[in-house]
N, C-alpha and C. Protein backbone atom coordinates (compact mmCIF):
# COMPACT_ATOMS: atom_id res chain seq x y z
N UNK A 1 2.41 9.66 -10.19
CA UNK A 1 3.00 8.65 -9.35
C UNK A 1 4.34 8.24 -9.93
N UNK A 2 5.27 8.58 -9.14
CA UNK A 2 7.20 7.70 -9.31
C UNK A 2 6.66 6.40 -9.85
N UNK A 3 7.56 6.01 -9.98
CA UNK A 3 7.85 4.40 -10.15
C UNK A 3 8.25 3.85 -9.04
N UNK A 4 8.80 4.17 -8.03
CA UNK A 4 9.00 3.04 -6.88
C UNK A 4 8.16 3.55 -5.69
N UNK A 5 7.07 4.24 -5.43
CA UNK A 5 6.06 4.40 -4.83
C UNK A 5 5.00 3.85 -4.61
N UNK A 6 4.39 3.44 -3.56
CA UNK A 6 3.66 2.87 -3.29
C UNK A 6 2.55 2.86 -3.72
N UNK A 7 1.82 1.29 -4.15
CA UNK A 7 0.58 1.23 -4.85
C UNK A 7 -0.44 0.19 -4.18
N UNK A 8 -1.59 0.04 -4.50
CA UNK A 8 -2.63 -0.86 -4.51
C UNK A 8 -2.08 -1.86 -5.54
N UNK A 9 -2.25 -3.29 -5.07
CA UNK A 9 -2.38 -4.05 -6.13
C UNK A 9 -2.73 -5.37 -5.22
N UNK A 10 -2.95 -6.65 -6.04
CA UNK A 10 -3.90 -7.57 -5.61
C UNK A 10 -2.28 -8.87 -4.85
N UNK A 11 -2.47 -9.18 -3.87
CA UNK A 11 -1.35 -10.34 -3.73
C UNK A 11 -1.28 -11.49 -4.45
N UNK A 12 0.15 -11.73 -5.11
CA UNK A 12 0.41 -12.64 -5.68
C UNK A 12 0.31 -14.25 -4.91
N UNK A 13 0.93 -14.31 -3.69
CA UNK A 13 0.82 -14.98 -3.18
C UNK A 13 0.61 -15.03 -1.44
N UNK A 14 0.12 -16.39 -0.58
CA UNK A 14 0.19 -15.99 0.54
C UNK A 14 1.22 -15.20 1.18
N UNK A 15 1.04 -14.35 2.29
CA UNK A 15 2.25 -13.87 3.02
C UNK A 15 1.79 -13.29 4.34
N UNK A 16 2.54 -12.67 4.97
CA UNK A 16 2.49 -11.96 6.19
C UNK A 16 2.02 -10.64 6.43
N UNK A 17 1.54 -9.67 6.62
CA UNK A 17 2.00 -8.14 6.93
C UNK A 17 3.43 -7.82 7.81
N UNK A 18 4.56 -7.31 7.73
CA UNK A 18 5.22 -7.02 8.67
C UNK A 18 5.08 -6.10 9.42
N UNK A 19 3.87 -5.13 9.09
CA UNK A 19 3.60 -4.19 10.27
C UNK A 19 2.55 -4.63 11.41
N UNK A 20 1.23 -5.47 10.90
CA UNK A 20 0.49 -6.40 12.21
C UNK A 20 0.51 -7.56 12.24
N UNK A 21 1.46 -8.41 11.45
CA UNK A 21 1.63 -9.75 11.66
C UNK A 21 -0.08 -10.67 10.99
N UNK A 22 -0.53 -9.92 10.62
CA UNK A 22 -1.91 -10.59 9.90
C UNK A 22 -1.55 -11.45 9.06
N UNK A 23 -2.56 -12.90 8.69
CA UNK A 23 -1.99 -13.59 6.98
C UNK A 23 -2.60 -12.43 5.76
N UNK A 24 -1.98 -12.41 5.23
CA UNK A 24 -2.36 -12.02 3.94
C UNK A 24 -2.50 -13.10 2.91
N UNK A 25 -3.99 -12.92 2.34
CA UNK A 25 -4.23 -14.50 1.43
C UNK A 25 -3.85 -14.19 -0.73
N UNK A 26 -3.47 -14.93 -0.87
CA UNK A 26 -3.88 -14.51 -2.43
C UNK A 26 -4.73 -13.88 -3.26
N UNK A 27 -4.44 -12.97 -3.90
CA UNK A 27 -6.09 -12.41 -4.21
C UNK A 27 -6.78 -11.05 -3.17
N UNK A 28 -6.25 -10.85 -2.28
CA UNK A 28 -6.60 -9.86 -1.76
C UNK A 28 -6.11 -8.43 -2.09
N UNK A 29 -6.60 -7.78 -1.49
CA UNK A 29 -6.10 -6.32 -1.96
C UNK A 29 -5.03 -6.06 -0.55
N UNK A 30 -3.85 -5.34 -1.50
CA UNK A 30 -2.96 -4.83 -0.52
C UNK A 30 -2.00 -3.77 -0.77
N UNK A 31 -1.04 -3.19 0.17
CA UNK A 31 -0.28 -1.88 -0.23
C UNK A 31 0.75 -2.63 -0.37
N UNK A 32 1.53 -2.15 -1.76
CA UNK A 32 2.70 -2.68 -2.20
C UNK A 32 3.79 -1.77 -2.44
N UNK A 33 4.93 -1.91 -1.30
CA UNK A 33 6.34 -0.78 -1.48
C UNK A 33 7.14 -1.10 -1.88
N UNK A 34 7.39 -1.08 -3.53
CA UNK A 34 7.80 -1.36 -3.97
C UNK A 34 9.54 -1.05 -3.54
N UNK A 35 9.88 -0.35 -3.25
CA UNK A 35 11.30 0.58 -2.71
C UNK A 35 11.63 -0.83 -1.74
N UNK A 36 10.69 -1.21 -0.77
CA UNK A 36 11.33 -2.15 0.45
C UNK A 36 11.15 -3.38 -0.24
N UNK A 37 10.20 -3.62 -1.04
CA UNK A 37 9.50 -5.12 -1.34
C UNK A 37 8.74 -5.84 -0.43
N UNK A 38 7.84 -5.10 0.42
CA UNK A 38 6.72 -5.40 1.10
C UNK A 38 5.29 -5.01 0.86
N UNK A 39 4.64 -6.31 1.82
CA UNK A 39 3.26 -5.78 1.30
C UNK A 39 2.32 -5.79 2.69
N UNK A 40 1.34 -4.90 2.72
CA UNK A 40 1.04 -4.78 3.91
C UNK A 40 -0.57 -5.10 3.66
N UNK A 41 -0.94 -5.08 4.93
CA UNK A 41 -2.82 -5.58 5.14
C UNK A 41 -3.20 -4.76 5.03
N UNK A 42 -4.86 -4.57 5.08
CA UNK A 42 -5.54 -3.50 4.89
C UNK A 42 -6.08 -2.99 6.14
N UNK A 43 -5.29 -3.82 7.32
CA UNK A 43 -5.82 -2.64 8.75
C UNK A 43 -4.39 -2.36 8.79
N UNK A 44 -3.44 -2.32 7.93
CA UNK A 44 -1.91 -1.22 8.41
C UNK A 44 -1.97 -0.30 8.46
N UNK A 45 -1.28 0.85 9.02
CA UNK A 45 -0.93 2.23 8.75
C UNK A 45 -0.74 2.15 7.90
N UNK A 46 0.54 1.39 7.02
CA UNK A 46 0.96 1.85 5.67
C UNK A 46 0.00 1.56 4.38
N UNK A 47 -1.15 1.11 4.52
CA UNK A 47 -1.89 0.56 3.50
C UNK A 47 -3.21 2.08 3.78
N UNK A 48 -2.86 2.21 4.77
CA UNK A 48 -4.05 4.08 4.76
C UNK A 48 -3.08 5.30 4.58
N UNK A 49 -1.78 4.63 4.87
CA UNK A 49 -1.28 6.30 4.30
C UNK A 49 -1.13 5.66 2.20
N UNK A 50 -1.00 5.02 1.67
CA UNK A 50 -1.15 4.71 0.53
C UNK A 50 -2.64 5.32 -0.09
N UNK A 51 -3.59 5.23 0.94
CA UNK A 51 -5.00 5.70 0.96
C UNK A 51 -4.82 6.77 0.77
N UNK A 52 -4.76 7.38 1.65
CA UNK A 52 -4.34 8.92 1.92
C UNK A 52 -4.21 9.66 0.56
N UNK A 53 -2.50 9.31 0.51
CA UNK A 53 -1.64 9.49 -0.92
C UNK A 53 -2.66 9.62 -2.30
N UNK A 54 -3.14 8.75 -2.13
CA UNK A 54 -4.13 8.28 -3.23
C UNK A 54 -5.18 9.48 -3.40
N UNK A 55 -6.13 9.48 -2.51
CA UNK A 55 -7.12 10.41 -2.31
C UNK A 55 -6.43 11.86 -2.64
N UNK A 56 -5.22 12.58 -1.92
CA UNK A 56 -4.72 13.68 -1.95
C UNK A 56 -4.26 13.84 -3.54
N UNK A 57 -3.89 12.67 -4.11
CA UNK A 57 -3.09 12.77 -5.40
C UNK A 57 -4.25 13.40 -6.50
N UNK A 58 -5.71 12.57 -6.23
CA UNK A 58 -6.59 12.29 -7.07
C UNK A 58 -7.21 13.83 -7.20
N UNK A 59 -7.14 14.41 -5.90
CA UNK A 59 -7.64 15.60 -6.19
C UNK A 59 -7.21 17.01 -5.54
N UNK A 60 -5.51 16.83 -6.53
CA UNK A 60 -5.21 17.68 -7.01
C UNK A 60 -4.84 18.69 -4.88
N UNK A 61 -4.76 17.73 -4.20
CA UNK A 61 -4.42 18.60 -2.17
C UNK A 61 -2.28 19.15 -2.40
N UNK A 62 -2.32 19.66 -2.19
CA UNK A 62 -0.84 20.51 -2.11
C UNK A 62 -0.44 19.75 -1.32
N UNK A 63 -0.45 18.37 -0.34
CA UNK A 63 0.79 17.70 -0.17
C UNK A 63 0.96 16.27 -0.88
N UNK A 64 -0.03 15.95 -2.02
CA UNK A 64 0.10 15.12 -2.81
C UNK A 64 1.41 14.05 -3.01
N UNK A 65 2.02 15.58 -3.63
CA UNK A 65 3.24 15.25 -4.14
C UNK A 65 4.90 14.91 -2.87
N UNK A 66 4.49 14.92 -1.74
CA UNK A 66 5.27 14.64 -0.31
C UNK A 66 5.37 13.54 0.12
């Protein structure tokens, strides 16, 4: 994993999703892009392609690294 690629990590504080407008509470789990400085919910697209990423990375799928 880069360094400015997207990760799992827990929210620091309340906020928004900007992709479904959901609250996001403290303490929850969420996808963090680091590149934009957003964080998304866990019914986003971008929080399952982070999934995705994840799963493909872990074992070793030929578009892992894309």
């Amino acid at each position: 994993m880069k360094n400015n690629d997207p990760y799992f990590t827990l929210a620091r504080f309340n906020s928004i999703c900007p992709e479904t407008g959901k609250p996001i509470k403290k303490g929850e789990e969420i996808a963090y892009y680091p590149r934009v400085k957003k964080a998304f919910h866990k019914d986003s697209k971008a929080y399952e392609q982070v999934r995705l990423l994840a799963f493909n990375e872990s074992f070793n799928m030929m578009d892992a690294n894309y």
